[in-house]
PDB file of N, CA and C in Angstrom:
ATOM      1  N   UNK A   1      55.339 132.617  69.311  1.00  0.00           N
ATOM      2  CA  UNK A   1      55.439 131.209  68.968  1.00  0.00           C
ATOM      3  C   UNK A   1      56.871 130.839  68.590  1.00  0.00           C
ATOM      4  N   UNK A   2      57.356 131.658  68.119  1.00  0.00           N
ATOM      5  CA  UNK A   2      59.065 131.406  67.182  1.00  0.00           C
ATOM      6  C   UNK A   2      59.860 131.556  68.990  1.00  0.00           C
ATOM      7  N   UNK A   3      59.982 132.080  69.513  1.00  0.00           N
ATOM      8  CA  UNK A   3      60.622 131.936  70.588  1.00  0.00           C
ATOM      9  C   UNK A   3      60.136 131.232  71.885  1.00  0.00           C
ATOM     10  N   UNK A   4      59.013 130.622  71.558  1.00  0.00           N
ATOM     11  CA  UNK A   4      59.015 128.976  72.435  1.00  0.00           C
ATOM     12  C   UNK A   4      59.289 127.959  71.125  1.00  0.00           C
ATOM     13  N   UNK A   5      59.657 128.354  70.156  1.00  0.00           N
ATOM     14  CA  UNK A   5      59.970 126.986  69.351  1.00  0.00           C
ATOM     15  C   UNK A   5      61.226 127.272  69.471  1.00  0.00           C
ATOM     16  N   UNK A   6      62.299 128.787  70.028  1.00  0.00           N
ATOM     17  CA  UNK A   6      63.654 128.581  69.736  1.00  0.00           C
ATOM     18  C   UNK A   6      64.311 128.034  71.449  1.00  0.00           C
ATOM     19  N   UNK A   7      63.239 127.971  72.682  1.00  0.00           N
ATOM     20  CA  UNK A   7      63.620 127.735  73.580  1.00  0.00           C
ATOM     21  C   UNK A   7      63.436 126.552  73.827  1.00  0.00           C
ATOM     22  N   UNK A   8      62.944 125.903  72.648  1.00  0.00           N
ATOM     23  CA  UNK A   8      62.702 124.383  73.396  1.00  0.00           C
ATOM     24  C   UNK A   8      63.388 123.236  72.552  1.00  0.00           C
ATOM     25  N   UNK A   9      64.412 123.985  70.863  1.00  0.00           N
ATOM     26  CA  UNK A   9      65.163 123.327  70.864  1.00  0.00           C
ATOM     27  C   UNK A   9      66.446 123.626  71.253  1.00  0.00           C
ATOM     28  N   UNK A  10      66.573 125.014  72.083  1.00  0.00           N
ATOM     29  CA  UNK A  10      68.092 125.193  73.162  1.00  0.00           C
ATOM     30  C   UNK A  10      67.907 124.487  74.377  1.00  0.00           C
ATOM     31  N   UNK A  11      66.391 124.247  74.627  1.00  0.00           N
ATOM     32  CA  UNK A  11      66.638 122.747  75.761  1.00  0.00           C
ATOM     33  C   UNK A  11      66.760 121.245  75.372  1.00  0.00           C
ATOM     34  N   UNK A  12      66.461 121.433  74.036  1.00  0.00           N
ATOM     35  CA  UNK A  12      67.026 119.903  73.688  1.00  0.00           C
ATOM     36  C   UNK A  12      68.498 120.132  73.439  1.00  0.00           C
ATOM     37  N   UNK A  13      69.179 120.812  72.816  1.00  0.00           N
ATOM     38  CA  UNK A  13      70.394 120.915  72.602  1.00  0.00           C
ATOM     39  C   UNK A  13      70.872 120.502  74.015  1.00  0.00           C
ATOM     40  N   UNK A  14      70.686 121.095  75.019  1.00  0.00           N
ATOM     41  CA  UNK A  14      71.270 120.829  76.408  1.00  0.00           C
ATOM     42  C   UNK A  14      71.104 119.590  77.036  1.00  0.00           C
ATOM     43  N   UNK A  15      70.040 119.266  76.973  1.00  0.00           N
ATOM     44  CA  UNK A  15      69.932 117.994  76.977  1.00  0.00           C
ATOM     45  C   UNK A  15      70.876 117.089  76.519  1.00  0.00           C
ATOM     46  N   UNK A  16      70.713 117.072  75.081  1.00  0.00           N
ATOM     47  CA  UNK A  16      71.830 116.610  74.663  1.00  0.00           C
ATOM     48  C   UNK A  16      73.166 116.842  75.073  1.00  0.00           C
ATOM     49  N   UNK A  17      73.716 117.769  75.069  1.00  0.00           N
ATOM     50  CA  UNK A  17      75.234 118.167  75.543  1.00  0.00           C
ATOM     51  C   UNK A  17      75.524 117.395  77.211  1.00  0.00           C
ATOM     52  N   UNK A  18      74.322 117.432  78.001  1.00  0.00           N
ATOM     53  CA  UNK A  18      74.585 117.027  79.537  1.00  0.00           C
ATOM     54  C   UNK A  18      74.579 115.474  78.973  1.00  0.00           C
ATOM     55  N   UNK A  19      73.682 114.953  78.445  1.00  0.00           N
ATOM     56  CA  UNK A  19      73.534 113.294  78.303  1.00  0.00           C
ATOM     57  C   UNK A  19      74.807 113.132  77.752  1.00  0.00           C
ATOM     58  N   UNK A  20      75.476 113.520  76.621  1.00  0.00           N
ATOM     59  CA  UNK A  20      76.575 113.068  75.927  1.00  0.00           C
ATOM     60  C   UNK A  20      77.890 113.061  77.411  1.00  0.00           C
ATOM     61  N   UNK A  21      77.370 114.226  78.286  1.00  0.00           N
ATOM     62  CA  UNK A  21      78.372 114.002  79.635  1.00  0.00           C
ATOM     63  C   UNK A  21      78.569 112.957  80.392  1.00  0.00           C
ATOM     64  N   UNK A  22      77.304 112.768  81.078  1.00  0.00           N
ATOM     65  CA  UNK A  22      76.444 111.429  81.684  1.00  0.00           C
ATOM     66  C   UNK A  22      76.698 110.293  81.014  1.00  0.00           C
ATOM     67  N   UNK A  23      75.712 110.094  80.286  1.00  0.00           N
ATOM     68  CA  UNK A  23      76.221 109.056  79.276  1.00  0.00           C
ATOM     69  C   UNK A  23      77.338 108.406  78.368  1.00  0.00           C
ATOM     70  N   UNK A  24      77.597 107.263  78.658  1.00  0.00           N
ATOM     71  CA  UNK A  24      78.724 106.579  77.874  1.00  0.00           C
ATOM     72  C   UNK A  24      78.561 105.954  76.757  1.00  0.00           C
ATOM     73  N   UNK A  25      79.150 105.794  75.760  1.00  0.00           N
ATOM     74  CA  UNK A  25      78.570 105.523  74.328  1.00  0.00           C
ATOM     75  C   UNK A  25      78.730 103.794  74.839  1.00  0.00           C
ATOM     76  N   UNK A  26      79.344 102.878  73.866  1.00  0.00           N
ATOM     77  CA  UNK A  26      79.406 101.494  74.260  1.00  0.00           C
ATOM     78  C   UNK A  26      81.369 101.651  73.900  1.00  0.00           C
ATOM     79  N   UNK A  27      81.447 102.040  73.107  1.00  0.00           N
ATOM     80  CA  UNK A  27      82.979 102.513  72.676  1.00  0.00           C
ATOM     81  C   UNK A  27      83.765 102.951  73.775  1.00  0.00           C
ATOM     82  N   UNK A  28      83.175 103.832  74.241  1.00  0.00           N
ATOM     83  CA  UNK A  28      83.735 104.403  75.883  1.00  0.00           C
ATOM     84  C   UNK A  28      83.640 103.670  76.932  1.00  0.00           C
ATOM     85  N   UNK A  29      82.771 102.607  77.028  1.00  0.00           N
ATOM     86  CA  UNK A  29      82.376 101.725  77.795  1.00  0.00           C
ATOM     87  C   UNK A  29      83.593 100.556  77.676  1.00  0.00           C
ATOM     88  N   UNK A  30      83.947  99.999  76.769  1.00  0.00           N
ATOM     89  CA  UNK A  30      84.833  99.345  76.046  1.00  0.00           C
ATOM     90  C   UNK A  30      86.427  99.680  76.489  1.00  0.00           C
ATOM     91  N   UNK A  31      86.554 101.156  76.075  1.00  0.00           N
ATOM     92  CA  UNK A  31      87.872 101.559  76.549  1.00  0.00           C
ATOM     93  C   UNK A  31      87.788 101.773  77.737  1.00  0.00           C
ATOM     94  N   UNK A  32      86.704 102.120  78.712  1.00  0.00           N
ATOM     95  CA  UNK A  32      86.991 101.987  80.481  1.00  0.00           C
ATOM     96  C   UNK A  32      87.794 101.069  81.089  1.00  0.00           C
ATOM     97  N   UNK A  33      86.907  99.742  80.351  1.00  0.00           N
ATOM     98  CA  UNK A  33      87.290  98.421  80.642  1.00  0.00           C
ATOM     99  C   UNK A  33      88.803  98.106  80.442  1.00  0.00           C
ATOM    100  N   UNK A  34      88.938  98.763  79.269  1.00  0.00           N
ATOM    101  CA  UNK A  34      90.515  98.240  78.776  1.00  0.00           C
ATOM    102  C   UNK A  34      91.274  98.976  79.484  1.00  0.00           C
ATOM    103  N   UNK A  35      90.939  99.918  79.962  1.00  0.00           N
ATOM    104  CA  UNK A  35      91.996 101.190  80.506  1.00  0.00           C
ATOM    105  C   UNK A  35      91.246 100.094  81.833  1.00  0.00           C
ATOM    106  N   UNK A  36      90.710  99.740  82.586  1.00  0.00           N
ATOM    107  CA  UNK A  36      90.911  99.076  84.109  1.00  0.00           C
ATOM    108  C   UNK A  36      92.055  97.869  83.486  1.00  0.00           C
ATOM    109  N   UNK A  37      91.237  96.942  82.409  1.00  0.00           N
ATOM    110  CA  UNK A  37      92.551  95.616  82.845  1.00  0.00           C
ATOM    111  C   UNK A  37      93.777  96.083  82.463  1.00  0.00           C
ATOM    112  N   UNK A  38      94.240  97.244  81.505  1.00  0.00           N
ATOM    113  CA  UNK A  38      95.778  97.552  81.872  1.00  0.00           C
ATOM    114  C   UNK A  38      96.227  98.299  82.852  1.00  0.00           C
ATOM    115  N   UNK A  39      95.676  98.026  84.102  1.00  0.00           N
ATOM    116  CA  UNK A  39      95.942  98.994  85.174  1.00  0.00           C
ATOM    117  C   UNK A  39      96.160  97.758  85.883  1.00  0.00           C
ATOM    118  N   UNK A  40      95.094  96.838  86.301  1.00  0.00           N
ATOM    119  CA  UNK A  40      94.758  95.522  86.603  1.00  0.00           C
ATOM    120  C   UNK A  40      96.226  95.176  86.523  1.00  0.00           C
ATOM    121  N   UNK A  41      96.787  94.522  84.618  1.00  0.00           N
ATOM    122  CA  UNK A  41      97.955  93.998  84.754  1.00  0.00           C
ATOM    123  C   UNK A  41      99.235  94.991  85.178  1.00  0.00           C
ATOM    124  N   UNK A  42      99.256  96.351  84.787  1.00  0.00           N
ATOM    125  CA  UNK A  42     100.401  97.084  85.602  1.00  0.00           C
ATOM    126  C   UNK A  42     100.929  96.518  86.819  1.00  0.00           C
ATOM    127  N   UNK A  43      99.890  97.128  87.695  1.00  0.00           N
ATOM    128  CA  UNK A  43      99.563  96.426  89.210  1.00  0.00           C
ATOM    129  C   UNK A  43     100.075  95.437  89.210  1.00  0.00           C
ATOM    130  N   UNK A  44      99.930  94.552  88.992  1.00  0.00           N
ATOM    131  CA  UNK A  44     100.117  93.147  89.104  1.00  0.00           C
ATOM    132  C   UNK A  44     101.374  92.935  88.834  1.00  0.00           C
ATOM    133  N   UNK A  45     101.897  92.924  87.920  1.00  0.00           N
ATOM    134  CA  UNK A  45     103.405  93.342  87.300  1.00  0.00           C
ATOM    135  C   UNK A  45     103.987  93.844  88.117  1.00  0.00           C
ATOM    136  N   UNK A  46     104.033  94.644  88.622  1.00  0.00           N
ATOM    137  CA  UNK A  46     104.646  95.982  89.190  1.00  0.00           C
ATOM    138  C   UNK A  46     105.143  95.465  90.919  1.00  0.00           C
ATOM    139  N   UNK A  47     103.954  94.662  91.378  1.00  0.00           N
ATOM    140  CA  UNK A  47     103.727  94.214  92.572  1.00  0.00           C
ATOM    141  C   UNK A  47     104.540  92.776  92.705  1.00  0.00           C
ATOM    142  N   UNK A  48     104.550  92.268  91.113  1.00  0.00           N
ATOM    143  CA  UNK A  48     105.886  90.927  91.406  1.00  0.00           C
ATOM    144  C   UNK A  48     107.045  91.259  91.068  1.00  0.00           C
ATOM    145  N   UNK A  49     107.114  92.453  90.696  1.00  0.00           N
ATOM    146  CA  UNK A  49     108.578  92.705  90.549  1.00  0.00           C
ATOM    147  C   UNK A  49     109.313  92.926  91.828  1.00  0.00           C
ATOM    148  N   UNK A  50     108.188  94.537  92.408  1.00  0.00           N
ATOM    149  CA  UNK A  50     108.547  94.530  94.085  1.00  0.00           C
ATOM    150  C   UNK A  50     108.567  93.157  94.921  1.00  0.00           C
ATOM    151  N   UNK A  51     107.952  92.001  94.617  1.00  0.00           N
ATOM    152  CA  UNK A  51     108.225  90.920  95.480  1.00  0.00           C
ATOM    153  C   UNK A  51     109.435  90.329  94.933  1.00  0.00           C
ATOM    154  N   UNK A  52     109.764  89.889  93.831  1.00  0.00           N
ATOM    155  CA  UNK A  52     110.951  89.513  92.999  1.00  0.00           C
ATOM    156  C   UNK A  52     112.635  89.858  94.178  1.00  0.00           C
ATOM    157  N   UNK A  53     111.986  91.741  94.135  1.00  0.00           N
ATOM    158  CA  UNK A  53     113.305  92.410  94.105  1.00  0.00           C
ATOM    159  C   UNK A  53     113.359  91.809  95.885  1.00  0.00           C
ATOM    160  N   UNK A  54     112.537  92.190  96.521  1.00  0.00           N
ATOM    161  CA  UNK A  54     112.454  92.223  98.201  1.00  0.00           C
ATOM    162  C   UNK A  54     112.668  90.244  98.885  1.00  0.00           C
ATOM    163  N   UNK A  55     112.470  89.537  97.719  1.00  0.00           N
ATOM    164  CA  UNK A  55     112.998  88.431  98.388  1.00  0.00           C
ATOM    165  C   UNK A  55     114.727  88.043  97.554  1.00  0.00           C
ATOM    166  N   UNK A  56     115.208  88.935  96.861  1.00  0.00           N
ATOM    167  CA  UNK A  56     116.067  88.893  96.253  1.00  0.00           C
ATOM    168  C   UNK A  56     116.396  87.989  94.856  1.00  0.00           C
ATOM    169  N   UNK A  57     115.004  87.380  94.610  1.00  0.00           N
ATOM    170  CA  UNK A  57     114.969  86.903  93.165  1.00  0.00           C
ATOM    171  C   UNK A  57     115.925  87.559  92.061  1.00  0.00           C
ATOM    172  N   UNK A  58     115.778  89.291  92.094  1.00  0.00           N
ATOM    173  CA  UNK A  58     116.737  90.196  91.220  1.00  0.00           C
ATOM    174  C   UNK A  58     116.932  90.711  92.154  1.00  0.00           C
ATOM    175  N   UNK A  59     118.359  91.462  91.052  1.00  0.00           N
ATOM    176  CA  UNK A  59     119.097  91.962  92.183  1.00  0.00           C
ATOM    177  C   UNK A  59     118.261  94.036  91.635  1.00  0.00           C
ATOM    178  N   UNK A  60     119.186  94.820  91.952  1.00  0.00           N
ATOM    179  CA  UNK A  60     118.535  96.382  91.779  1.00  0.00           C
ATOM    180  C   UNK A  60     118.816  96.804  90.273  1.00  0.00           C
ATOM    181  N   UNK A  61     119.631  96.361  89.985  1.00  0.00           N
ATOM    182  CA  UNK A  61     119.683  96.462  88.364  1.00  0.00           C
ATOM    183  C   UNK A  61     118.935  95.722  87.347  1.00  0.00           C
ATOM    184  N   UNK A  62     118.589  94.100  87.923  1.00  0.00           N
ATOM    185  CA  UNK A  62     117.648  93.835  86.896  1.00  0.00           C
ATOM    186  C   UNK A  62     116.085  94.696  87.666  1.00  0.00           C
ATOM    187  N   UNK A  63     116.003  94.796  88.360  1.00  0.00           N
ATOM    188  CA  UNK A  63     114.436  95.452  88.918  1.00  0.00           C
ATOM    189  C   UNK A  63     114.503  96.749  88.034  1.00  0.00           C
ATOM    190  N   UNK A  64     115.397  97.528  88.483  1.00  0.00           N
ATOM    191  CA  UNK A  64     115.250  98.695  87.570  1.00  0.00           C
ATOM    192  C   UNK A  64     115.179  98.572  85.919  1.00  0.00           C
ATOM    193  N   UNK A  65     115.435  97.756  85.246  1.00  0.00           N
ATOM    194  CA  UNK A  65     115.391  97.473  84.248  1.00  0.00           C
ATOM    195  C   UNK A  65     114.112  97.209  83.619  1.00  0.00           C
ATOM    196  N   UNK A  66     113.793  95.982  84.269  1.00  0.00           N
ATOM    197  CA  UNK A  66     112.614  95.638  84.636  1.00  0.00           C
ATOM    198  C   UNK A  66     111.235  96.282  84.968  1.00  0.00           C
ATOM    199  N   UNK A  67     111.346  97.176  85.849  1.00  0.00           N
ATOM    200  CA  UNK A  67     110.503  98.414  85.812  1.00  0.00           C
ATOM    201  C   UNK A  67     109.986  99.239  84.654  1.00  0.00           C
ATOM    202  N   UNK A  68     111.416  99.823  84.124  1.00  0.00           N
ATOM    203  CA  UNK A  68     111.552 100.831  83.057  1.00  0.00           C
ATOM    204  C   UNK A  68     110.912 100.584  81.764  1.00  0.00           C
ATOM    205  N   UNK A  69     111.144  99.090  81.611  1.00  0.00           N
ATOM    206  CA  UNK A  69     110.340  98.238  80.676  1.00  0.00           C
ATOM    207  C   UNK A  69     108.886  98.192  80.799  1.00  0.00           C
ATOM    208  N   UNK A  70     108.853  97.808  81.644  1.00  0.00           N
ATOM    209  CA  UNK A  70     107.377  97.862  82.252  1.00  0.00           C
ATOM    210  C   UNK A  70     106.446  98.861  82.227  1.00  0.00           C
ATOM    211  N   UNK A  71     107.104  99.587  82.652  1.00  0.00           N
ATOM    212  CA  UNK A  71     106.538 101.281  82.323  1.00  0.00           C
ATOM    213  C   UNK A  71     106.230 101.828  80.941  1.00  0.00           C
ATOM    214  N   UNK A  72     107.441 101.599  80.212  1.00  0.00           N
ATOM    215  CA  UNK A  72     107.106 102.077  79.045  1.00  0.00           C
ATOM    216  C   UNK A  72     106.259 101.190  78.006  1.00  0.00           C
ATOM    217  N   UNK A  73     106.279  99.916  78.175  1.00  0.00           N
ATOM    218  CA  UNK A  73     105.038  99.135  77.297  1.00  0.00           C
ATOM    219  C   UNK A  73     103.598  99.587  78.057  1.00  0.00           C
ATOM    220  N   UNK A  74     103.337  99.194  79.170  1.00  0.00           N
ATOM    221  CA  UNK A  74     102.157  99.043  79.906  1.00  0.00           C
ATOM    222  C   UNK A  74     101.441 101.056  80.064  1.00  0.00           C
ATOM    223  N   UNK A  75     102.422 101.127  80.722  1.00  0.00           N
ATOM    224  CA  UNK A  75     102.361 102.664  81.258  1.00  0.00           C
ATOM    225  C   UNK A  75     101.912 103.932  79.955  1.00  0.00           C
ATOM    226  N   UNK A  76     102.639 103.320  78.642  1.00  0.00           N
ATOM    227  CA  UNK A  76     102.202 104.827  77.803  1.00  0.00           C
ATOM    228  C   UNK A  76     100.624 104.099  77.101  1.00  0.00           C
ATOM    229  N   UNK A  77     100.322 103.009  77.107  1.00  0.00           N
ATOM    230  CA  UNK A  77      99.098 102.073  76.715  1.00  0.00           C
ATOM    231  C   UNK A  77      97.845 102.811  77.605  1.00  0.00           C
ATOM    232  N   UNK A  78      98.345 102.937  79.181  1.00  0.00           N
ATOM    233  CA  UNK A  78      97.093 103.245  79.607  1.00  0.00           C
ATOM    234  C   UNK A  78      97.017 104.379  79.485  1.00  0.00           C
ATOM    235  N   UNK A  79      98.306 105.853  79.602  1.00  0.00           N
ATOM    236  CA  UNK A  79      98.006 106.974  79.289  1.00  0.00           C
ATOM    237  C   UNK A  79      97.744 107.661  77.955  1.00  0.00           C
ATOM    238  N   UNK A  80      97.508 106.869  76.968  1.00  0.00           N
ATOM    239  CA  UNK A  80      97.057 106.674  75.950  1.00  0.00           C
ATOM    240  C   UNK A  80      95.343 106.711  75.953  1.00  0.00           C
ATOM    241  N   UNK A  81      95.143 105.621  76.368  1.00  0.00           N
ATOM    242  CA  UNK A  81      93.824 105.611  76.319  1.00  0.00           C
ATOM    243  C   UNK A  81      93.018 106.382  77.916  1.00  0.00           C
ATOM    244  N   UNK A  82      93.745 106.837  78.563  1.00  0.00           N
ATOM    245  CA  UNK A  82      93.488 107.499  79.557  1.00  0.00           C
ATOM    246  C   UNK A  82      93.050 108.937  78.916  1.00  0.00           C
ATOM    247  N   UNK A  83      93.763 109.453  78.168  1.00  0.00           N
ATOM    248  CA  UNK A  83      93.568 110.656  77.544  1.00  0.00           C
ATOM    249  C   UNK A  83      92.000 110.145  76.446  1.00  0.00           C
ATOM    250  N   UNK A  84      91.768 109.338  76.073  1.00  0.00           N
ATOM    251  CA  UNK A  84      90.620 109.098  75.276  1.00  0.00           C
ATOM    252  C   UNK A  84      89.329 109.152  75.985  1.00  0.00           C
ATOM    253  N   UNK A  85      89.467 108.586  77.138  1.00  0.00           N
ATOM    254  CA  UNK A  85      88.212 108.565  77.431  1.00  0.00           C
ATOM    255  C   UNK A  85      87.965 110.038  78.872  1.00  0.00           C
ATOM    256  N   UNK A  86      89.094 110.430  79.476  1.00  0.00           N
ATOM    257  CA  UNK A  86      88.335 111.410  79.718  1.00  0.00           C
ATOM    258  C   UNK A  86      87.986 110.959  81.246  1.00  0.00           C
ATOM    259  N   UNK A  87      87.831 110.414  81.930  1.00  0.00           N
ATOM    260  CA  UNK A  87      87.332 109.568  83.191  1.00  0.00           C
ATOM    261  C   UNK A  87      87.691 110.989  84.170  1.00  0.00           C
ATOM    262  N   UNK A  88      86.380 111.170  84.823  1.00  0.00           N
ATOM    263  CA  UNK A  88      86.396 111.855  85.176  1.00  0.00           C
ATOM    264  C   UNK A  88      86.762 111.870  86.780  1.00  0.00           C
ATOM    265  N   UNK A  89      87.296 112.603  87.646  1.00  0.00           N
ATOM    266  CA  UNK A  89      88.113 112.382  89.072  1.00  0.00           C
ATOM    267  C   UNK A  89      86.828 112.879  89.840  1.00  0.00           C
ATOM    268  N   UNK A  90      86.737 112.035  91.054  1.00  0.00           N
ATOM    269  CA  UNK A  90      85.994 111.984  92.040  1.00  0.00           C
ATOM    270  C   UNK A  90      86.796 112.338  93.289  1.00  0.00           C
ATOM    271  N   UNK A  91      86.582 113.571  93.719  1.00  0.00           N
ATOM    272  CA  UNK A  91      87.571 113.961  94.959  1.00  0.00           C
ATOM    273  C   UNK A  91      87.374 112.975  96.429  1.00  0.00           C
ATOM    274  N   UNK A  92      86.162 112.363  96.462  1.00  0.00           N
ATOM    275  CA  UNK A  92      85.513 111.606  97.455  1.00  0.00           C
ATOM    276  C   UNK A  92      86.612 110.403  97.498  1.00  0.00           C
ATOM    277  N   UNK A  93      85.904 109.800  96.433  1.00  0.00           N
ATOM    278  CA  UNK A  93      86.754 108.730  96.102  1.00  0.00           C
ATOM    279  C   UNK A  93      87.912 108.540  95.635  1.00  0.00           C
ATOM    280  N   UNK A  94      88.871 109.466  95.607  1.00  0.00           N
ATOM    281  CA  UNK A  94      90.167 109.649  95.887  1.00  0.00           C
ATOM    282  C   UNK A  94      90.971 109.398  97.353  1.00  0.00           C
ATOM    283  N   UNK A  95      90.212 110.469  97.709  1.00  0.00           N
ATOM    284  CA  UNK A  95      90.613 110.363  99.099  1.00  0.00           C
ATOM    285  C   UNK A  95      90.449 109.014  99.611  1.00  0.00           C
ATOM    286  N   UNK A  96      88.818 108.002  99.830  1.00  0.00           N
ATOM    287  CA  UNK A  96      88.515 106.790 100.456  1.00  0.00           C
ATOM    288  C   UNK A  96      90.292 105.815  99.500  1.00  0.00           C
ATOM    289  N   UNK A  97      90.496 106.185  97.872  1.00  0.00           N
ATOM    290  CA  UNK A  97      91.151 105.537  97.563  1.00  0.00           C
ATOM    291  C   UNK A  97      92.592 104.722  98.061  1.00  0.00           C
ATOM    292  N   UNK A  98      92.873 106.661  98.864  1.00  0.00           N
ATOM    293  CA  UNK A  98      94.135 106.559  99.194  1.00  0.00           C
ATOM    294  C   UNK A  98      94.287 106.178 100.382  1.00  0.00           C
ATOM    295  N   UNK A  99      92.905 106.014 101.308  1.00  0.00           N
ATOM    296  CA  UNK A  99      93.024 105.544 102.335  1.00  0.00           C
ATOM    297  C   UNK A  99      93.146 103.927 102.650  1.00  0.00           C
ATOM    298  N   UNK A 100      92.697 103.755 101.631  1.00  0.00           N
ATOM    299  CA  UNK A 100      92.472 101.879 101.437  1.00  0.00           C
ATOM    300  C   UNK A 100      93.576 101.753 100.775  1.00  0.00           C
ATOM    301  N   UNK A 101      94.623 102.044  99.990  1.00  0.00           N
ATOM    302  CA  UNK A 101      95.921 101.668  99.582  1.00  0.00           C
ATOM    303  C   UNK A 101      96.795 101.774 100.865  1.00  0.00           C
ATOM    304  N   UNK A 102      96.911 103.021 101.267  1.00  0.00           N
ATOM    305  CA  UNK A 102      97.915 102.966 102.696  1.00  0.00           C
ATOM    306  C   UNK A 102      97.568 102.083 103.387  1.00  0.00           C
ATOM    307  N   UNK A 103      96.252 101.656 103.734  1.00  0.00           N
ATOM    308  CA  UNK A 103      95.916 100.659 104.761  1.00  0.00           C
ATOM    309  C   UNK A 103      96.685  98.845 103.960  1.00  0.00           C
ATOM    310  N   UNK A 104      95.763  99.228 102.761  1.00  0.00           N
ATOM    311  CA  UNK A 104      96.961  97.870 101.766  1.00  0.00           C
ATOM    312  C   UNK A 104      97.686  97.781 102.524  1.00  0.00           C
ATOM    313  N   UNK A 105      98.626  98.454 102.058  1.00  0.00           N
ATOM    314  CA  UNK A 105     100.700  98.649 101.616  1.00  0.00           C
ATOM    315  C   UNK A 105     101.193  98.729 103.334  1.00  0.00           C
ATOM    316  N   UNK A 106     100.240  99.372 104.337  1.00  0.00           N
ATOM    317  CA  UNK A 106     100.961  99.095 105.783  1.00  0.00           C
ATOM    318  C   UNK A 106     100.617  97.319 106.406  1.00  0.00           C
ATOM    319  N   UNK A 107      99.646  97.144 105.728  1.00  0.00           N
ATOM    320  CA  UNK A 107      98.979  95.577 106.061  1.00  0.00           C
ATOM    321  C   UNK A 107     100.031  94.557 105.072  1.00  0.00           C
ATOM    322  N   UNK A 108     100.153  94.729 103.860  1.00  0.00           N
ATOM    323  CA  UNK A 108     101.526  93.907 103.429  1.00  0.00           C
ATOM    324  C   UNK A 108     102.810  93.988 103.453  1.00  0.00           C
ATOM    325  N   UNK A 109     103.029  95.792 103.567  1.00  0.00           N
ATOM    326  CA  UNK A 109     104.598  95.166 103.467  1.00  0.00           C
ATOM    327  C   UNK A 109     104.909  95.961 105.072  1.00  0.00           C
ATOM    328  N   UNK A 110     104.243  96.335 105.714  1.00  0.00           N
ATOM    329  CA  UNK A 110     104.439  97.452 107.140  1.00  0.00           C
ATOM    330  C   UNK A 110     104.379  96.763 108.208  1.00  0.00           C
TER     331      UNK A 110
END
């Protein structure tokens, strides 16, 4: 009896340990979000600067400037909370990722 009562709370324990994997608290849920819209505004940023610089709005010194700035407010924010939550890499969807950016970036600027 003592060792189906000790095997069935090492399957709840597991249980637990896989759900806490699976599962997202609401906190984690929260910082996903925040870690997408500062990626969201990076992007975005990042993408009018490259238009800025390429119609000659700035010249290569304010872009680089500009960048560097950029980077370091925006950029240590998301690897900040990038390290918190842990998001886990999908090799699938990496790959489809990088295929739909090249297709982007040859469709706008190629």
């Amino acid at each position: 009896m003592a060792l189906i009562a000790c095997i069935i709370i090492a399957l709840i324990q597991l249980i637990n340990l896989i759900e806490n994997q699976i599962i997202k608290s609401d906190e984690e849920l929260l910082k996903i979000s925040s870690l997408r819209n500062l990626y969201l505004k990076y992007f975005n940023q990042l993408e009018k600067l490259w238009s800025d610089f390429e119609n000659k709005i700035m010249n290569e010194n304010q872009a680089s400037e500009s960048f560097f700035a950029l980077r370091s407010d925006i950029k240590e924010k998301i690897e900040e909370l990038d390290n918190e939550v842990h998001v886990r890499q999908i090799p699938k969807l990496l790959e489809k990722t990088d295929r739909e950016e090249k297709l982007y970036f040859n469709n706008r600027y190629g």
